[in-house]
Every structure is written in C-alpha cells, then in structure tokens.
Protein backbone atom coordinates (compact mmCIF):
# COMPACT_ATOMS: atom_id res chain seq x y z
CA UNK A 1 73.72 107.20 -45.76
CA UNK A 2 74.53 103.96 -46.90
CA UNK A 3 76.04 100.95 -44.50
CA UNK A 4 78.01 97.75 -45.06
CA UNK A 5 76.81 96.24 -42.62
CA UNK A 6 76.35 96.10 -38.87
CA UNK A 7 79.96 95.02 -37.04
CA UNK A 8 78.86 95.64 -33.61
CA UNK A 9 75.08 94.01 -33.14
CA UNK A 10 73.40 92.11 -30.55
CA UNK A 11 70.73 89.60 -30.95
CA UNK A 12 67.65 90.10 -28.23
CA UNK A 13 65.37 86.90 -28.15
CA UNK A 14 61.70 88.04 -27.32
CA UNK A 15 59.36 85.35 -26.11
CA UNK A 16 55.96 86.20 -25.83
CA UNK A 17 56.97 90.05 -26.14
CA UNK A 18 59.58 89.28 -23.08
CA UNK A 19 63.06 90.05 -23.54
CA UNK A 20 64.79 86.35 -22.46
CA UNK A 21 68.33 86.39 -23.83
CA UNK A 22 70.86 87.88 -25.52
CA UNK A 23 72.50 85.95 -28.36
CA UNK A 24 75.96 87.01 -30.57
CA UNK A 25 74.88 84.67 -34.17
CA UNK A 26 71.83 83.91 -35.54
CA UNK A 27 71.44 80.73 -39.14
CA UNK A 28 68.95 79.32 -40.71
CA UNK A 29 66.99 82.41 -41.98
CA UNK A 30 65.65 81.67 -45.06
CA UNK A 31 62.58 80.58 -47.08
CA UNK A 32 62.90 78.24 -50.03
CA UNK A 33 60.25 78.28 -52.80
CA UNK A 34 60.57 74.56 -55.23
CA UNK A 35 60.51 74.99 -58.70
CA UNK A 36 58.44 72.56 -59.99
CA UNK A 37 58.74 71.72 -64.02
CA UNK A 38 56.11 71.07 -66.48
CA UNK A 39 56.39 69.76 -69.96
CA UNK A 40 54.18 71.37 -72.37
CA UNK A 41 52.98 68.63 -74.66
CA UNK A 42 53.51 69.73 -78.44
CA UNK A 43 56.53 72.10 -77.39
CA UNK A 44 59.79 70.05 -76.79
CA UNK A 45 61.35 73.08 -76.52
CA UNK A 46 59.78 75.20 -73.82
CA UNK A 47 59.60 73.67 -70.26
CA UNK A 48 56.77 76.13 -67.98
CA UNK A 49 58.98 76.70 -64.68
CA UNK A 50 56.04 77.26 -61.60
CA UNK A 51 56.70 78.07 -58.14
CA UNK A 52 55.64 75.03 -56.25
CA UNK A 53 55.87 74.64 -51.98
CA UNK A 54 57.77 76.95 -49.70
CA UNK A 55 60.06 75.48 -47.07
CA UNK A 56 61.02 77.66 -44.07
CA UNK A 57 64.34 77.05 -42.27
CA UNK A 58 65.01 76.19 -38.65
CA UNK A 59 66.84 79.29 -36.84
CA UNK A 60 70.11 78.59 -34.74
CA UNK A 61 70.70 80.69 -31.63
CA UNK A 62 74.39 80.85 -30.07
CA UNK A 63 75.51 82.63 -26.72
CA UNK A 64 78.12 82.34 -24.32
CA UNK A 65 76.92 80.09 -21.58
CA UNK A 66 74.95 81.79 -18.28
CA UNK A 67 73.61 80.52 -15.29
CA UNK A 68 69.92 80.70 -16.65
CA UNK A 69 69.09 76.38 -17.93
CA UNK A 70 65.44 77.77 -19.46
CA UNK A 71 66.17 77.03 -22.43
CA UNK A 72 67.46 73.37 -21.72
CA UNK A 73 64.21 73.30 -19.65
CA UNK A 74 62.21 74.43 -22.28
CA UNK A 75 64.01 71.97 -24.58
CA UNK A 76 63.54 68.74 -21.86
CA UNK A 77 59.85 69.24 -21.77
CA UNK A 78 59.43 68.70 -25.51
CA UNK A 79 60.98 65.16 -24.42
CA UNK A 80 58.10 64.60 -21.80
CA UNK A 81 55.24 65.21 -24.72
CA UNK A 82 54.97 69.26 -23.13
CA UNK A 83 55.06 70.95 -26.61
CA UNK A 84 54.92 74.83 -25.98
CA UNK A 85 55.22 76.46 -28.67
CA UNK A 86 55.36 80.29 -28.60
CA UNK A 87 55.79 83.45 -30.47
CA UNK A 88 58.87 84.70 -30.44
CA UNK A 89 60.86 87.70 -32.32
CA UNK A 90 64.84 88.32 -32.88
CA UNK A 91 65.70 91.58 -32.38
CA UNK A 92 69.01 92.82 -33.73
CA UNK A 93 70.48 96.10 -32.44
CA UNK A 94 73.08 98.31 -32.58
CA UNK A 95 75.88 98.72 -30.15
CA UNK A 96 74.28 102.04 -29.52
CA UNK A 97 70.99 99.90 -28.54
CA UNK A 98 68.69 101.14 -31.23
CA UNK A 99 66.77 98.71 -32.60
CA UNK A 100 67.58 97.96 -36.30
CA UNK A 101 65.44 95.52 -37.35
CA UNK A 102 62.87 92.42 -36.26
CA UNK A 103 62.32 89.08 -37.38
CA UNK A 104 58.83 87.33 -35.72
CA UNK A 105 58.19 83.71 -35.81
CA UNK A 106 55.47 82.20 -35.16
CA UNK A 107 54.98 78.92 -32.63
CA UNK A 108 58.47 78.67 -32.40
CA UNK A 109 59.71 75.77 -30.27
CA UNK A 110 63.17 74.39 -29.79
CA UNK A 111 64.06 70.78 -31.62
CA UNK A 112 67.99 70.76 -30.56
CA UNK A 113 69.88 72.07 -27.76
CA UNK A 114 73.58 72.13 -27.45
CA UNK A 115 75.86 72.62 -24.37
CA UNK A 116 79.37 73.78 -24.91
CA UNK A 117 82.42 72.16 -26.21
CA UNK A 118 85.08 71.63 -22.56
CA UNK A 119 88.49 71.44 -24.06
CA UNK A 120 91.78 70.48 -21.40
CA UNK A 121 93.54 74.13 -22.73
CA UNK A 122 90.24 76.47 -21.88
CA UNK A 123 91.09 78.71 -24.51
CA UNK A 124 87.52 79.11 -25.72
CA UNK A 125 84.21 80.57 -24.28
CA UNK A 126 81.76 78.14 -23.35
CA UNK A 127 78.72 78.29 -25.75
CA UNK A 128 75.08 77.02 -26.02
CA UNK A 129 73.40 76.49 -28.99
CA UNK A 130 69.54 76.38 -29.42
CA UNK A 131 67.83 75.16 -32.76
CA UNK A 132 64.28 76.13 -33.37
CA UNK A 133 61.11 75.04 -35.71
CA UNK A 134 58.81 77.36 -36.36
CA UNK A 135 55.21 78.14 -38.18
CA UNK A 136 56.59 81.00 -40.11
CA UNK A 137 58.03 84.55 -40.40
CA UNK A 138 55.07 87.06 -39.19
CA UNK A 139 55.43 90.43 -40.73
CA UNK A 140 55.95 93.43 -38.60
C-alpha cells in the first residue's frame, strides 16, 4: 500500500533512550556532500567532478509551550562552559502511536533556544523552539 505522506504524526524526542518531549515540526535534516572540481591538465574539455566534505545540518525542534524549562536549562548550562552533549533520537509516529520511523544523532546538544512570540490579540499558541548541533546521524 502506498502513502502520501503522514498528515497526523507526532515527533517523540528520546534523550539517552528517555522519552522527554513531544514536538509537532522538525528542519534541518539533511547532509550536504561539496563537489569539489578538478581540471585535468591536457583536457580543456572534461572537468573530473569528486565528492569532497560532508556537512550535516543543525535540527530545529518546535512545540507548544509546557511547564517543563529543561530544555532552557539544558540550553543555559552550555552558557556556564557545562557542555553535555547526548544521544538523542526523533521518533515520528502515527496518530495511531505506531512508530514509523527513527532518526539518531549523535552528541547532540542545543546551540539556540527560543521562547514564544506574546502578541496583544493572543490569537496564537505559544511556542518554543530548540536548535541543535550534532556529531551525526547513527544508523538504526
């Protein structure tokens, strides 16, 4: 049976195999491989095209604000020199909760935090927003 998609998924954040929030969006999964160009001398017509370094992208977390500040607190102690990194996974399932699929990074640790936008009409749902770096995507 083939899908378009998944309309109705949640986002589980697992920290050190712990379940620690729930999240609605998920960016910044990707890996970039540069192309690097060489010139073969003799040939002016044929440039060799070789895969060069491999840049991995910082993940964004959103959710609706909750009473829980640990990931502020996890964020405030990379300002007082406490770097923890840890291994972490996204899990995304479906609104039946079966687990569709797993994305593990590892020594992930947040570099931006952001608090919600107030706004005098309070039409909107106050959200956080948590960017991470991390060492990589570990296979399943």
């Amino acid at each position: 049976m083939a899908t378009d998609g998944y309309p109705s998924c949640r986002f589980y954040v697992e920290i050190d195999g712990l379940n620690q929030a729930v999240f609605t969006e998920m960016n910044g999964l990707q890996v970039e491989t540069e192309v690097l160009e060489y010139d073969e001398g003799g040939n002016n017509g044929f440039t060799h095209r070789l895969p060069g370094r491999t840049k991995i992208g910082n993940i964004t977390l959103k959710r609706g604000m909750t009473s829980s500040n640990e990931f502020f607190t996890w964020c405030n102690d990379i300002l007082q020199g406490k770097i923890k990194p840890r291994n972490m996974s996204v899990v995304m399932y479906d609104a039946a909760g079966t687990e569709l699929t797993r994305w593990n990074f590892a020594s992930a640790y947040p570099i931006k935090w952001s608090g919600p936008q107030f706004t005098a009409d309070g039409r909107n749902a106050a959200v956080e927003s948590l960017e991470l770096a991390h060492d990589g995507l570990v296979p399943n």
